[in-house]
N, C-alpha and C. Protein backbone atom coordinates (compact mmCIF):
# COMPACT_ATOMS: atom_id res chain seq x y z
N UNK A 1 121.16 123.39 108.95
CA UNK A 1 120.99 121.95 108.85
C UNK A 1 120.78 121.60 107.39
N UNK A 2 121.52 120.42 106.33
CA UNK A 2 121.27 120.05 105.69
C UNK A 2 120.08 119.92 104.80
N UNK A 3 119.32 119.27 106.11
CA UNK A 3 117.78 118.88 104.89
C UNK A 3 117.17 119.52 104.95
N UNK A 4 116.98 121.03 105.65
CA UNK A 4 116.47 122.07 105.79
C UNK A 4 116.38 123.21 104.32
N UNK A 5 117.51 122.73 103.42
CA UNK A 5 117.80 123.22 102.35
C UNK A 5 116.81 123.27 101.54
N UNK A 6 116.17 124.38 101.08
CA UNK A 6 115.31 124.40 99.77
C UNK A 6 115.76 124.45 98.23
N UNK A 7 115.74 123.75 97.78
CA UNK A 7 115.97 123.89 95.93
C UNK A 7 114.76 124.62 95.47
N UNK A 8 115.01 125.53 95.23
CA UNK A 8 113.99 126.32 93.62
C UNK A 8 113.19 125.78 93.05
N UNK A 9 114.08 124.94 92.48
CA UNK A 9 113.38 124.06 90.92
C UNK A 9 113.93 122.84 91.12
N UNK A 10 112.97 121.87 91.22
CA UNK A 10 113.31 120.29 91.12
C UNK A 10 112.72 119.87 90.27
N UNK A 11 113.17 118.59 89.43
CA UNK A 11 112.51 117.74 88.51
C UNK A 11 111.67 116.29 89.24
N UNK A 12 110.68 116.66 88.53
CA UNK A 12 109.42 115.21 89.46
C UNK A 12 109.32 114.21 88.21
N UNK A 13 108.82 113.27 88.75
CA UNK A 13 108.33 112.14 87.86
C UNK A 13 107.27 112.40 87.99
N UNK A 14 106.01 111.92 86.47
CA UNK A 14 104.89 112.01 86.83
C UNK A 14 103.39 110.93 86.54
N UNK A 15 103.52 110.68 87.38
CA UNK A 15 102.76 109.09 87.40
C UNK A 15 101.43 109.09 87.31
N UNK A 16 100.35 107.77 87.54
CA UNK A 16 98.92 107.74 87.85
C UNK A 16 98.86 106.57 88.36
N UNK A 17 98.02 106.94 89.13
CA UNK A 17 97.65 105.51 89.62
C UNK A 17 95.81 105.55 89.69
N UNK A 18 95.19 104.28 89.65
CA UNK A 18 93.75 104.46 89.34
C UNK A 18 93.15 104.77 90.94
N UNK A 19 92.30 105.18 91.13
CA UNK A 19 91.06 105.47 90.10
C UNK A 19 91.96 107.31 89.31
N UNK A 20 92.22 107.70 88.27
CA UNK A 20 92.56 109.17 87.93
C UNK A 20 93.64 109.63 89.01
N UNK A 21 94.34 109.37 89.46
CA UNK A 21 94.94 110.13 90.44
C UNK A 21 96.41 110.39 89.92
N UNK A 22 96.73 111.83 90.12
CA UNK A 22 97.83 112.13 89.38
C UNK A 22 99.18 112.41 90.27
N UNK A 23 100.41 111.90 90.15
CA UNK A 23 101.31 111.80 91.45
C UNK A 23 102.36 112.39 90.32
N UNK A 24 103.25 113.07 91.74
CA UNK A 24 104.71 113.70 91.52
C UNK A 24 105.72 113.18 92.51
N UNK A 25 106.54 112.55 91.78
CA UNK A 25 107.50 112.29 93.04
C UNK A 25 108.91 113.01 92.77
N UNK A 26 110.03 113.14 93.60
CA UNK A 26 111.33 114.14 93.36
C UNK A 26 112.17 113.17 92.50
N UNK A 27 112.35 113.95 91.61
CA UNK A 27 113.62 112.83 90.62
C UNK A 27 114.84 112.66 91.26
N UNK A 28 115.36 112.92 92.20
CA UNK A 28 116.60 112.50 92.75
C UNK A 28 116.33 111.59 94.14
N UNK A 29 114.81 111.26 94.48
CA UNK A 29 114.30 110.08 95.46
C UNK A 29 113.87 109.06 94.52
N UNK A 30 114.40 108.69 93.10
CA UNK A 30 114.43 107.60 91.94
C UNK A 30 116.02 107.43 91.62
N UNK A 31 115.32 105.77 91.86
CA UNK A 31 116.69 105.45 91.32
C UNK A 31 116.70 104.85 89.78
N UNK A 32 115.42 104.20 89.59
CA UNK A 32 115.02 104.02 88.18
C UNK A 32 113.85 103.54 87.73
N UNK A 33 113.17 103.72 87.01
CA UNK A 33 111.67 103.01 86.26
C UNK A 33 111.93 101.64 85.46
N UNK A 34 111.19 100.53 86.08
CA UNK A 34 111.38 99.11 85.39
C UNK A 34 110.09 98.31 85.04
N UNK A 35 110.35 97.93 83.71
CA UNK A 35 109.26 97.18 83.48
C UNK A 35 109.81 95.81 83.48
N UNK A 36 108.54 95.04 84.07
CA UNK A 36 108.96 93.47 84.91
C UNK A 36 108.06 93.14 84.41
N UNK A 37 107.84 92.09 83.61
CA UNK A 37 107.26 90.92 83.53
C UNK A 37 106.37 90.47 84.11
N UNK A 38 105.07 90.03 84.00
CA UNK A 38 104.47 89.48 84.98
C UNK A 38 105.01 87.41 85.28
N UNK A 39 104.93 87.35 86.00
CA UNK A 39 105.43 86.25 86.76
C UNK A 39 107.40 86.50 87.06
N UNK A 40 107.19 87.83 87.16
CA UNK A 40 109.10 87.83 87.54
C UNK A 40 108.96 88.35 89.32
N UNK A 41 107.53 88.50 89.70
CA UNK A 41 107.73 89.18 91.09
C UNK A 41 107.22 87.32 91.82
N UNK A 42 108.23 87.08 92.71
CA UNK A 42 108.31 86.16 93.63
C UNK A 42 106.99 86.29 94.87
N UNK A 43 106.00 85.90 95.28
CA UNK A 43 105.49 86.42 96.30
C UNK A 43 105.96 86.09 97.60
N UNK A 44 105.45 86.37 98.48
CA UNK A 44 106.15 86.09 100.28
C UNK A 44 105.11 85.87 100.97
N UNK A 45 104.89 84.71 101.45
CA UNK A 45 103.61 84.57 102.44
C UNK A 45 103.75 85.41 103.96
N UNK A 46 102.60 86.06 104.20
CA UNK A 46 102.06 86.41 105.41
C UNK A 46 102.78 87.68 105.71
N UNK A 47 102.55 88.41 104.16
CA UNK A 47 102.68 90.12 104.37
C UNK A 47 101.65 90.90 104.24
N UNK A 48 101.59 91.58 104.28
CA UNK A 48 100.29 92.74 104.27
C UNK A 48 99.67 92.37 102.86
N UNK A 49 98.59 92.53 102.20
CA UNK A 49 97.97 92.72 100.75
C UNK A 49 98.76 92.87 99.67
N UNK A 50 99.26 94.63 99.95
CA UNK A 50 99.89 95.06 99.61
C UNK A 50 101.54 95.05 99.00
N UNK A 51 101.72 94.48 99.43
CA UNK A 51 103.44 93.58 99.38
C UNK A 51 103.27 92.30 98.21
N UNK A 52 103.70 92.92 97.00
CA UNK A 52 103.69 91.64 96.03
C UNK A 52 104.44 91.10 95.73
N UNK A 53 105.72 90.89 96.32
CA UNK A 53 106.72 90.24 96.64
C UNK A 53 108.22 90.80 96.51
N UNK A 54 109.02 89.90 96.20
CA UNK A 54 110.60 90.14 95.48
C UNK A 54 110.83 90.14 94.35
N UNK A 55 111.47 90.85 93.94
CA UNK A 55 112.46 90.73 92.59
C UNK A 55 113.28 90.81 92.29
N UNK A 56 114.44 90.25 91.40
CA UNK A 56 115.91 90.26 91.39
C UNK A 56 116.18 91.44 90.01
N UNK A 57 116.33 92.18 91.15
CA UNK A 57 117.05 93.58 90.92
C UNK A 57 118.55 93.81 90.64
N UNK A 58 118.89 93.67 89.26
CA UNK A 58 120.79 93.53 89.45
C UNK A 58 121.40 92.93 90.67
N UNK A 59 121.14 91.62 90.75
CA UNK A 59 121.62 90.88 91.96
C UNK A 59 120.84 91.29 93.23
N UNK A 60 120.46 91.84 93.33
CA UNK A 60 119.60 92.53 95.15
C UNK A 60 118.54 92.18 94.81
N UNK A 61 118.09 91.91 96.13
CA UNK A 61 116.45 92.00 96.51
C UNK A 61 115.55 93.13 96.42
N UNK A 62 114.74 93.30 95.32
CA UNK A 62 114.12 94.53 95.31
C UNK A 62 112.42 94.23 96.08
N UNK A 63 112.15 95.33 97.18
CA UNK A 63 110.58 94.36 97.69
C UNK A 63 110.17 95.08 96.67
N UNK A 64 108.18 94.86 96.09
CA UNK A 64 107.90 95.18 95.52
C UNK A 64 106.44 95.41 96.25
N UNK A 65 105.99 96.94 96.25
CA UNK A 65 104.58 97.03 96.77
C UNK A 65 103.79 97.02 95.65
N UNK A 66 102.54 96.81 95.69
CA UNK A 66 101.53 97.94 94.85
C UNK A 66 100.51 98.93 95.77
N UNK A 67 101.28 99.79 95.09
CA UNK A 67 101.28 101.56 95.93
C UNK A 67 99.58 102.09 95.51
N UNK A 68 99.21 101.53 94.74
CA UNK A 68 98.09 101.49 94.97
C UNK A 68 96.90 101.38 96.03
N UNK A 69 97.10 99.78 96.33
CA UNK A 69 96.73 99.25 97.05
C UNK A 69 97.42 100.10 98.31
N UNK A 70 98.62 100.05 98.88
CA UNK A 70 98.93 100.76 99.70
C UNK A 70 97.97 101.86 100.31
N UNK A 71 97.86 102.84 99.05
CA UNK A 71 97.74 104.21 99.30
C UNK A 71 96.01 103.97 98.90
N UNK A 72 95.41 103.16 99.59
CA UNK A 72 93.59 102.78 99.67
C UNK A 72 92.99 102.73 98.28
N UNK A 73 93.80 102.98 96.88
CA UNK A 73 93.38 103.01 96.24
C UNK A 73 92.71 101.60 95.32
N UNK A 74 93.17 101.60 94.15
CA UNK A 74 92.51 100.53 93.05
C UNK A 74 93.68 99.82 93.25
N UNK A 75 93.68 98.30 93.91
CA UNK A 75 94.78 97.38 93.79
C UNK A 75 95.26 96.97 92.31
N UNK A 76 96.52 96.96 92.00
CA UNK A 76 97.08 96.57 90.08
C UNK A 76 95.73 95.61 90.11
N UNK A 77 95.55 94.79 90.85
CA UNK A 77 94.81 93.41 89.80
C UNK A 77 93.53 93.38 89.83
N UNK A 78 93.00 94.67 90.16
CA UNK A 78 91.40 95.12 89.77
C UNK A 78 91.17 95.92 89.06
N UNK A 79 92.81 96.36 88.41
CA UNK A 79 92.43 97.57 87.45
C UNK A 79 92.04 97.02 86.08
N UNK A 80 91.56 98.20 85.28
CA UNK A 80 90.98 97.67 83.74
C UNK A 80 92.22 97.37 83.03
N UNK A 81 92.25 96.91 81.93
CA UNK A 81 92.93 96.61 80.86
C UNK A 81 93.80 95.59 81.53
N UNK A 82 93.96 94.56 80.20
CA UNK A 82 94.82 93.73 80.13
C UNK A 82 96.59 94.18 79.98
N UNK A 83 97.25 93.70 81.10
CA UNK A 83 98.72 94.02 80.64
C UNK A 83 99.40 92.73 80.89
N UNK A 84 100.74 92.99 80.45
CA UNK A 84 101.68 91.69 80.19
C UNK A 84 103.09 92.12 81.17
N UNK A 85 103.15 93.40 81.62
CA UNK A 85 103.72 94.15 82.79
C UNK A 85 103.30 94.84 83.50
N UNK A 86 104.47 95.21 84.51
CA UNK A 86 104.36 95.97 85.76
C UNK A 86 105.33 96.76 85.07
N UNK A 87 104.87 98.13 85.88
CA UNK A 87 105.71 99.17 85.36
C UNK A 87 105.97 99.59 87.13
N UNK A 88 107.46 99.60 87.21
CA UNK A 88 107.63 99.82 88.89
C UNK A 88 108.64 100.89 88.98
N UNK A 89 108.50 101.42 90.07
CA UNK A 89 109.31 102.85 89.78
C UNK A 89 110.05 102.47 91.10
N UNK A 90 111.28 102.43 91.16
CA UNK A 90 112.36 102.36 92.25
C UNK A 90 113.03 102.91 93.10
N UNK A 91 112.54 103.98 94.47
CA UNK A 91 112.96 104.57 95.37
C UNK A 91 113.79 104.18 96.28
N UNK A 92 114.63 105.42 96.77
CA UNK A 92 115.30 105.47 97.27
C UNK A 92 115.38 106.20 98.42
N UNK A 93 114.93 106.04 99.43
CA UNK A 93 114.09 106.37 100.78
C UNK A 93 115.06 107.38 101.33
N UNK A 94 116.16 106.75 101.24
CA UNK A 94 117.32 107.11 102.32
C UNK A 94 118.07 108.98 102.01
N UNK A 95 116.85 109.30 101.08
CA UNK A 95 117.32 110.88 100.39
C UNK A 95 115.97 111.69 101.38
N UNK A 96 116.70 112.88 102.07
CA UNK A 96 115.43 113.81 102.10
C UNK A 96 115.15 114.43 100.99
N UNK A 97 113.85 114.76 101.34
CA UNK A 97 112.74 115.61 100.22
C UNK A 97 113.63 116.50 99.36
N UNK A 98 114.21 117.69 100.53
CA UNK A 98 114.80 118.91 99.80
C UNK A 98 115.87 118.82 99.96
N UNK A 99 116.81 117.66 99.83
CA UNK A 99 118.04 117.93 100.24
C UNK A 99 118.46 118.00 98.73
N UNK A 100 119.57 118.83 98.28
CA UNK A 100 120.27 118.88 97.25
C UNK A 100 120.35 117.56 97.13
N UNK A 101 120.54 116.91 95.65
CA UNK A 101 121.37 115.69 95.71
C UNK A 101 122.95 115.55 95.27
N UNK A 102 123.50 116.75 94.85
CA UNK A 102 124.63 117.00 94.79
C UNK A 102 125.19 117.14 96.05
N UNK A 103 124.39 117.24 97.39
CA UNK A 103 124.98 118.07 98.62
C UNK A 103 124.69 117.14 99.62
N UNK A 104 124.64 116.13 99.08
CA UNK A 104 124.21 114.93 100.40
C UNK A 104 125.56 114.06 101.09
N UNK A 105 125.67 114.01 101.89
CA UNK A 105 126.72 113.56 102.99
C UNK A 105 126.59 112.53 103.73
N UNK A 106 127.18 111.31 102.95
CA UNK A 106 126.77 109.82 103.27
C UNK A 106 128.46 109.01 103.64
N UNK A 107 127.95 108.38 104.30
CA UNK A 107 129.68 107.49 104.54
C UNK A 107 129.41 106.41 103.76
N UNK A 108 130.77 106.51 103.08
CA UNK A 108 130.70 105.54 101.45
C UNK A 108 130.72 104.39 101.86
N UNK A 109 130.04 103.66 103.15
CA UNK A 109 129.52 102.51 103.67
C UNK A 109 128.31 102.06 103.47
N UNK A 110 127.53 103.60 103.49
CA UNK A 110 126.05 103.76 103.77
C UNK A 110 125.11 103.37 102.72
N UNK A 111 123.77 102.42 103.07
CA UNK A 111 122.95 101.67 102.21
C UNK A 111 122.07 102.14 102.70
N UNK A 112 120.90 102.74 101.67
CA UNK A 112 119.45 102.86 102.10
C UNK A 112 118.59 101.71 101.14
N UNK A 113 117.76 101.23 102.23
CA UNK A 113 116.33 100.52 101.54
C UNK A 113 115.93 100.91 99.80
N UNK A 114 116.10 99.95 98.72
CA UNK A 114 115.17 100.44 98.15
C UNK A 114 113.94 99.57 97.85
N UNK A 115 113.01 100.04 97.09
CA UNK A 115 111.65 99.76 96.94
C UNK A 115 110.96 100.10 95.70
N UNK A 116 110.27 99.00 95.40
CA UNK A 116 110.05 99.08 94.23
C UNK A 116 108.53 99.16 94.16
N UNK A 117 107.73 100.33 93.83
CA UNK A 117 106.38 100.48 93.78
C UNK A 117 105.36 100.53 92.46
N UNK A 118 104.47 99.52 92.46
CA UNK A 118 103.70 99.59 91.02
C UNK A 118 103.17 99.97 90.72
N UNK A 119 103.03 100.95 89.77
CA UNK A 119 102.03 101.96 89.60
C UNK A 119 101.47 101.92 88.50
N UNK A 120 99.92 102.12 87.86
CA UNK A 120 99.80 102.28 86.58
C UNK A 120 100.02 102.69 85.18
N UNK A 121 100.81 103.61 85.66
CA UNK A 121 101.13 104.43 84.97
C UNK A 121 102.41 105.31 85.24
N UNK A 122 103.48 105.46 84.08
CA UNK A 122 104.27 106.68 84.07
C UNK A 122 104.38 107.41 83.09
N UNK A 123 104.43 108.39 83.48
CA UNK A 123 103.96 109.66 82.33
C UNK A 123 105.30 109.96 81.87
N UNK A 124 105.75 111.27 82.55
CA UNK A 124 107.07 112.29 82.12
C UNK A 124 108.03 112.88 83.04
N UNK A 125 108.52 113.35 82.91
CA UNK A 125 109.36 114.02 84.02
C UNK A 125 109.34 115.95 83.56
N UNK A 126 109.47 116.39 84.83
CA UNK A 126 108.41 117.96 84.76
C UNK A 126 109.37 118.65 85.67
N UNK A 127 109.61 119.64 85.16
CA UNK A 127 110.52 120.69 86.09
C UNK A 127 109.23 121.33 86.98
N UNK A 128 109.68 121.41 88.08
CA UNK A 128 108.25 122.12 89.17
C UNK A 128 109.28 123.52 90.00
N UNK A 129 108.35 124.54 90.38
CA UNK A 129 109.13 125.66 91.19
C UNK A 129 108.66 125.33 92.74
N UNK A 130 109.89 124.89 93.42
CA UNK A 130 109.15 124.13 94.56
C UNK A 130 108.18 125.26 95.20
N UNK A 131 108.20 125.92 95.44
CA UNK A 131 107.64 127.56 95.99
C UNK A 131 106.09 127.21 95.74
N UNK A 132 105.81 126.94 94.55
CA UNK A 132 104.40 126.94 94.34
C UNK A 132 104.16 125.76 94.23
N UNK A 133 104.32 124.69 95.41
CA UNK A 133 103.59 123.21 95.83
C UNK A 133 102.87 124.06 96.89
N UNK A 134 101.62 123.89 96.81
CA UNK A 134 100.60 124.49 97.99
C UNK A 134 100.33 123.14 99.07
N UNK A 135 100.16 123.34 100.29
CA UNK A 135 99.87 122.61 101.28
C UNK A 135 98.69 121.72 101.04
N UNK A 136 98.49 121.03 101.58
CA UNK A 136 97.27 119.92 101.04
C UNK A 136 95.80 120.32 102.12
N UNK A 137 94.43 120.54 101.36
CA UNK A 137 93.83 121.30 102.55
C UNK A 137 93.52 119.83 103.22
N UNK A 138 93.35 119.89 104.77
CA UNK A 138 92.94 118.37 105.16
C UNK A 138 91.80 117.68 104.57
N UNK A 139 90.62 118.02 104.51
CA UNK A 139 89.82 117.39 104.06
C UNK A 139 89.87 116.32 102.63
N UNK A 140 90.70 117.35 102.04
CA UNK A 140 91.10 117.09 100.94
C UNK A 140 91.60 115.51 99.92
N UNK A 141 92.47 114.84 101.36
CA UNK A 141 92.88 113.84 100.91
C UNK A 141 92.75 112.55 102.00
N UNK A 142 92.95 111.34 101.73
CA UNK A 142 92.89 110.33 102.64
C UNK A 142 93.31 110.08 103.64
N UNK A 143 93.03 109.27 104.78
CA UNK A 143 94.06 109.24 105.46
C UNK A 143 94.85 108.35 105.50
N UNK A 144 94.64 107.28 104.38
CA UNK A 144 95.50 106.85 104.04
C UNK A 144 96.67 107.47 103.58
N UNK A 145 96.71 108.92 102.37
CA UNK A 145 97.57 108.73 101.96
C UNK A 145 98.36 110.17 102.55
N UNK A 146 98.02 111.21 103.65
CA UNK A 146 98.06 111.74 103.82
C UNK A 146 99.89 112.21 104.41
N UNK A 147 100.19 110.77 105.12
CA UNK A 147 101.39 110.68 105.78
C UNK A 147 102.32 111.03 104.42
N UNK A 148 101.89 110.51 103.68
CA UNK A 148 102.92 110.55 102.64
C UNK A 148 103.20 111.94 101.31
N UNK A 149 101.79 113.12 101.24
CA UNK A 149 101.69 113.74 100.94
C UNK A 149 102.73 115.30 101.26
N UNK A 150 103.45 115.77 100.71
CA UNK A 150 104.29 117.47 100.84
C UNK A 150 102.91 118.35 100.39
N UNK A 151 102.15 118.03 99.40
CA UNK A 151 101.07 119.39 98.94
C UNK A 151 101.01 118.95 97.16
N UNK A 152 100.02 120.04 96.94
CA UNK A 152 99.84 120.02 95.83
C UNK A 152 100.35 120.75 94.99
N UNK A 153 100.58 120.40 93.56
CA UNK A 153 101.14 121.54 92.44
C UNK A 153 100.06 121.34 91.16
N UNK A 154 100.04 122.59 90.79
CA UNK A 154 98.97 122.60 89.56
C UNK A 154 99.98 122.74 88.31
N UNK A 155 100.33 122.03 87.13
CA UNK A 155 101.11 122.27 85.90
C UNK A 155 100.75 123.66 85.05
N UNK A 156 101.17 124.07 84.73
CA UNK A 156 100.94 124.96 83.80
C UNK A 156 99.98 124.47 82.89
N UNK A 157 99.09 123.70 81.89
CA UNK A 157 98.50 122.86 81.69
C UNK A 157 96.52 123.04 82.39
N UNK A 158 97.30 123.20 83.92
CA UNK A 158 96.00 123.04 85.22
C UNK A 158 96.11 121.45 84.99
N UNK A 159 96.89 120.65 85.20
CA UNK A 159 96.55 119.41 85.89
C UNK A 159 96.86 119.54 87.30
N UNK A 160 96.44 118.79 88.08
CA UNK A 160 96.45 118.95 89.80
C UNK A 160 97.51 117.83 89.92
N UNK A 161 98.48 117.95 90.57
CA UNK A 161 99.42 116.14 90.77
C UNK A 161 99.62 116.68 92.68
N UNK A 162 99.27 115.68 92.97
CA UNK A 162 100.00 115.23 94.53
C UNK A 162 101.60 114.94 94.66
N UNK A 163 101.73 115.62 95.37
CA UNK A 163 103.21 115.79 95.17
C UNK A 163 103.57 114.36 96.73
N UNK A 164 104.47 113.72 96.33
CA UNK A 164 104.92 112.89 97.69
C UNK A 164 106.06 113.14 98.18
N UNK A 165 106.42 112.10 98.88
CA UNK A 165 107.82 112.27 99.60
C UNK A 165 108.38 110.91 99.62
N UNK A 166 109.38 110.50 98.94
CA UNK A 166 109.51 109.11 99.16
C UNK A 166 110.14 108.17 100.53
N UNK A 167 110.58 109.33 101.21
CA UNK A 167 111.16 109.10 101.67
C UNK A 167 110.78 108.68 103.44
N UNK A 168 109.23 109.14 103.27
CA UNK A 168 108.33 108.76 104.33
C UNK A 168 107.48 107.74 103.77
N UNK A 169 107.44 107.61 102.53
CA UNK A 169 107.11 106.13 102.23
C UNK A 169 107.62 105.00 102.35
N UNK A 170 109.09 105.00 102.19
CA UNK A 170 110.04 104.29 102.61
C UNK A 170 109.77 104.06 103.89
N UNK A 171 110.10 105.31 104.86
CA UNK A 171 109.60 104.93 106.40
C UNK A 171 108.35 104.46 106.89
N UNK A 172 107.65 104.84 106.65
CA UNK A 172 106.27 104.00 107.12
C UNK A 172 106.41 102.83 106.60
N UNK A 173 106.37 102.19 105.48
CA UNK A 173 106.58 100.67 104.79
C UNK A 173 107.69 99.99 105.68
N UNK A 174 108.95 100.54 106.41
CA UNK A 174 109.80 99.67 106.87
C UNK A 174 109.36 99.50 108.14
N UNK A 175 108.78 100.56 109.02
CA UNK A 175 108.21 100.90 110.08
C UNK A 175 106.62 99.67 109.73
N UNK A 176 106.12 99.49 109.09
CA UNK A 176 104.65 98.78 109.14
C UNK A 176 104.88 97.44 108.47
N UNK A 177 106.31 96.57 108.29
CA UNK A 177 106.37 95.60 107.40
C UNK A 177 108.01 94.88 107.87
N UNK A 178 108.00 93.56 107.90
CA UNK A 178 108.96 92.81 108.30
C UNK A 178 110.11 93.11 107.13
N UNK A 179 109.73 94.22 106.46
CA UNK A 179 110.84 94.22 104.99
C UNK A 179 112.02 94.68 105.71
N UNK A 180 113.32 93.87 105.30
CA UNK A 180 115.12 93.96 105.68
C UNK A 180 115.52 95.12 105.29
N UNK A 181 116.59 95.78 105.60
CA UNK A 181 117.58 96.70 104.74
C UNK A 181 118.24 95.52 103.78
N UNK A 182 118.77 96.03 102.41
CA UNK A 182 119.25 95.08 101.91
C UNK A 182 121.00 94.67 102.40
């Protein structure tokens, strides 16, 4: 089966979001990192908290969470420092975790959801050996954010990053939210 496929070595993005929390997501479940303006996100009455609206994304509707807030943490607009943007990172749900992205098998019809999540911070992009993402011990993490967690990886460095999956973030958000396919 396809998504059953393991890659070796994948490249992650590597983010933060407050309070300290250090995230990895798969560089081929990105479609791109954007900085927006504040007053360019549209809001939508009578969505979850979390849901800070629309944005015009090269002609499309991009929703826009703050994954923060989402994921129980520090909502953008309680965090410290003054900013003049959002820095939003743009997934693409419709990829499994380990699927090659050279090896993916889509009918050149096919549209997946994307989503645009705000995060405090983006760092770098990091080659990881998938082999050594260790399982997450339960206690360990929320239950908020747990659905969305693959395990942990330590950098060479010893920083700790939570590794995600975007692609169950995608699902739960479409699954818990009146948000369209585009």
């Amino acid at each position: 089966m396809l998504g059953d496929i393991q890659v070796p070595r994948q490249q992650f993005l590597q983010f933060v979001l407050e309070p300290d929390t250090n995230l990895i997501l798969p560089l081929f479940q990105l479609t791109e990192i954007l900085t927006v303006p504040l007053g360019q996100i549209t809001p939508i009455p009578h969505m979850p908290p979390w849901t800070m609206g629309v944005h015009n994304w090269r002609g499309e509707v991009l929703w826009v969470i703050d994954f923060g807030a989402f994921l129980g943490l520090t909502p953008w607009h309680l965090q410290s420092g003054s900013r003049t943007n959002y820095r939003v990172i743009i997934l693409n749900g419709g990829v499994p975790f380990d699927l090659d992205p050279s090896g993916g098998r889509r009918s050149p019809g096919q549209r997946s959801q994307m989503l645009g999540l705000v995060v405090t911070e983006v760092k770098d992009i990091t080659w990881c050996e998938t082999d050594q993402i260790q399982s997450p011990p339960a206690a360990s993490i929320s239950s908020d954010l747990a659905p969305y967690v693959r395990g942990f990886w330590v950098s060479p460095p010893g920083v700790m990053y939570v590794v995600l999956d975007a692609q169950a973030i995608v699902g739960r958000l479409m699954a818990t939210t009146q948000i369209a396919p585009n």
